[in-house]
C-alpha atoms as a PDB file:
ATOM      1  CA  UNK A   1      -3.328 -16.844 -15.584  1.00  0.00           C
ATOM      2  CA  UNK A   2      -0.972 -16.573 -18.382  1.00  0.00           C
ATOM      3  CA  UNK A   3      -0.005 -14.614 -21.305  1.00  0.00           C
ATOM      4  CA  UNK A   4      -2.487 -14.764 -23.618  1.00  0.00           C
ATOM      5  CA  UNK A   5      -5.124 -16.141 -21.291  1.00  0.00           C
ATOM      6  CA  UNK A   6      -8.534 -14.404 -22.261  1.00  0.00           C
ATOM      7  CA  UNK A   7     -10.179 -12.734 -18.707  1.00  0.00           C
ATOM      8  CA  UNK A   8     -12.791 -10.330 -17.627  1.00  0.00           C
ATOM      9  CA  UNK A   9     -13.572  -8.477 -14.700  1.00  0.00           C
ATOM     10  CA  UNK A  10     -14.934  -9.793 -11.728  1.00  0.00           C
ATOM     11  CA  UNK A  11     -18.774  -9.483 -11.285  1.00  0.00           C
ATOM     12  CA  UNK A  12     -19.182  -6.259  -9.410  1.00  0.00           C
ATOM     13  CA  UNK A  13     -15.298  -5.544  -9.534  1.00  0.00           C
ATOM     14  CA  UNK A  14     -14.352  -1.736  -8.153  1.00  0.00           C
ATOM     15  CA  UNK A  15     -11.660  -2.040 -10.524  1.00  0.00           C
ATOM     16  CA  UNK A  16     -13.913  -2.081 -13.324  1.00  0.00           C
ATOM     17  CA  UNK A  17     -15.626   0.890 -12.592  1.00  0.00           C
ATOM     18  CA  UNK A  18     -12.270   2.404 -12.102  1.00  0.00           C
ATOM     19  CA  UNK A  19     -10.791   1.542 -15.602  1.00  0.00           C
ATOM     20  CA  UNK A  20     -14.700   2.242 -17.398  1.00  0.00           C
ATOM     21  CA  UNK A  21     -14.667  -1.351 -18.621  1.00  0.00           C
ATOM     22  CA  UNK A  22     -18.326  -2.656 -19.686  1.00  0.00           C
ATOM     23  CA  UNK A  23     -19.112  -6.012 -17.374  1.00  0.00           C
ATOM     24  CA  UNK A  24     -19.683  -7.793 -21.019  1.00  0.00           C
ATOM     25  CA  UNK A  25     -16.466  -7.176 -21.976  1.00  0.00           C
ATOM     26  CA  UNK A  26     -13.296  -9.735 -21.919  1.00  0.00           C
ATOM     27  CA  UNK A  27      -9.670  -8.521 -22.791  1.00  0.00           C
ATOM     28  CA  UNK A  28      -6.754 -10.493 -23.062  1.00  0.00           C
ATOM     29  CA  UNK A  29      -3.573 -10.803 -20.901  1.00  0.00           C
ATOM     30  CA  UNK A  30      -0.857  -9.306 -21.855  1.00  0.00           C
ATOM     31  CA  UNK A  31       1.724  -9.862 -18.649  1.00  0.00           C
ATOM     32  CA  UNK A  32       1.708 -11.087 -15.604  1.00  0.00           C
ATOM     33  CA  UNK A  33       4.330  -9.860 -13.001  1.00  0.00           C
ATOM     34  CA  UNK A  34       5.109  -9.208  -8.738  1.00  0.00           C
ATOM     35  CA  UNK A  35       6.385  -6.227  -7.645  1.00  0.00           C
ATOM     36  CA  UNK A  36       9.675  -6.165  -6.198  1.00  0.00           C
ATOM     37  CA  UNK A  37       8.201  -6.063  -2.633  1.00  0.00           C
ATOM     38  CA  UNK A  38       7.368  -9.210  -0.753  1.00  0.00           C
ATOM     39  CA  UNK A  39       3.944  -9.829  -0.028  1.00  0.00           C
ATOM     40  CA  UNK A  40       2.414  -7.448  -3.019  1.00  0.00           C
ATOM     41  CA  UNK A  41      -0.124  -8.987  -5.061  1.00  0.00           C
ATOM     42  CA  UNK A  42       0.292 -10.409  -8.206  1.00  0.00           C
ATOM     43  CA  UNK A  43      -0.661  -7.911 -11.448  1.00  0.00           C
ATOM     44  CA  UNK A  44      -1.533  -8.142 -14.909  1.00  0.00           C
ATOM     45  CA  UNK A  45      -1.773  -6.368 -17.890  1.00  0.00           C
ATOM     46  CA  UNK A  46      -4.523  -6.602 -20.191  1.00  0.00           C
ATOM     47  CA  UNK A  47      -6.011  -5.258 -23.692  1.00  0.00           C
ATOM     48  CA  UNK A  48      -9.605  -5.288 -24.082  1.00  0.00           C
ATOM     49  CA  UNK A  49     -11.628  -5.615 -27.392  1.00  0.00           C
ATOM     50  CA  UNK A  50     -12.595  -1.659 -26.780  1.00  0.00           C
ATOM     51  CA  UNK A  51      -9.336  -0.859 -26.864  1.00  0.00           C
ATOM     52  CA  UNK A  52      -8.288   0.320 -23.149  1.00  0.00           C
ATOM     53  CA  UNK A  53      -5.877  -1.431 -21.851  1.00  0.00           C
ATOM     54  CA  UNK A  54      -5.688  -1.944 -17.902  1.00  0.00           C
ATOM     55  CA  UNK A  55      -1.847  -1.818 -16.165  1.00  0.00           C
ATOM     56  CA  UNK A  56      -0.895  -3.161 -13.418  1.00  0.00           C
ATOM     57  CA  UNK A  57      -4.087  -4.333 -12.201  1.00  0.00           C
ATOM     58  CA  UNK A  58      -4.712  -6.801  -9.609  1.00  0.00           C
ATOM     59  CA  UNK A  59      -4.355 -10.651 -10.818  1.00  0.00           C
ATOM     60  CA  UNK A  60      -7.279 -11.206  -8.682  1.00  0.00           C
ATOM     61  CA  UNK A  61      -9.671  -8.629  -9.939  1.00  0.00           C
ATOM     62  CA  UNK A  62     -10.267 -11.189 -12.790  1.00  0.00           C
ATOM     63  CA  UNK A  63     -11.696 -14.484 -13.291  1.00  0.00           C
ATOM     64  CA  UNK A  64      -9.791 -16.147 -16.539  1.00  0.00           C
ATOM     65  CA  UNK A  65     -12.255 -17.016 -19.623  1.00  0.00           C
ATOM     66  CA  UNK A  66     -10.111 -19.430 -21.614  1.00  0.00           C
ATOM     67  CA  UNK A  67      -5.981 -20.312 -22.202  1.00  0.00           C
ATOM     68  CA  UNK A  68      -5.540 -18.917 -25.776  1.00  0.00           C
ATOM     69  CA  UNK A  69      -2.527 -17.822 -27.026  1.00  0.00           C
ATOM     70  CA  UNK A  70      -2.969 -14.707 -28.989  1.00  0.00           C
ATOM     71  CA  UNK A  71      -2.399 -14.212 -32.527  1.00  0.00           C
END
C-alpha cells in the first residue's frame, strides 16, 4: 500500500478499537515505513475522514480500498 492509497481497518481489527476508529470508516495513507530493526513489521500512517490520525500502525491491520493519490 502506498501513499495515498485509501484503507480501512480490518474487520474485527484490535487496532481499531485501540485508535476508536468506527468499522465504516476509511482514512487515507499517509506513509509507509520499517523500523530500523530487521524483522519488524511494516507501518503506516493514516488520516481518517473523522479526523484521527493513526501512527505507526501495523501495515497489516488494514485491507487497502483503492490507489488514489490525494489531493
Amino acid at each position: 500500500m502506498d501513499r495515498g492509497a485509501r484503507v480501512k481497518f480490518k474487520p474485527g481489527s484490535k487496532a481499531q478499537a485501540n485508535w476508536r476508529v468506527g468499522e465504516d470508516l476509511s482514512g487515507w495513507v499517509l506513509a509507509r515505513y520499517r523500523a530500523p530493526q530487521p524483522g519488524l513489521p511494516e507501518r503506516v500512517d493514516v488520516r481518517f475522514g473523522s479526523g484521527v490520525t493513526v501512527w505507526g500502525e501495523r501495515a497489516s491491520e488494514f485491507v487497502e480500498l483503492a490507489s488514489e493519490h490525494m489531493r
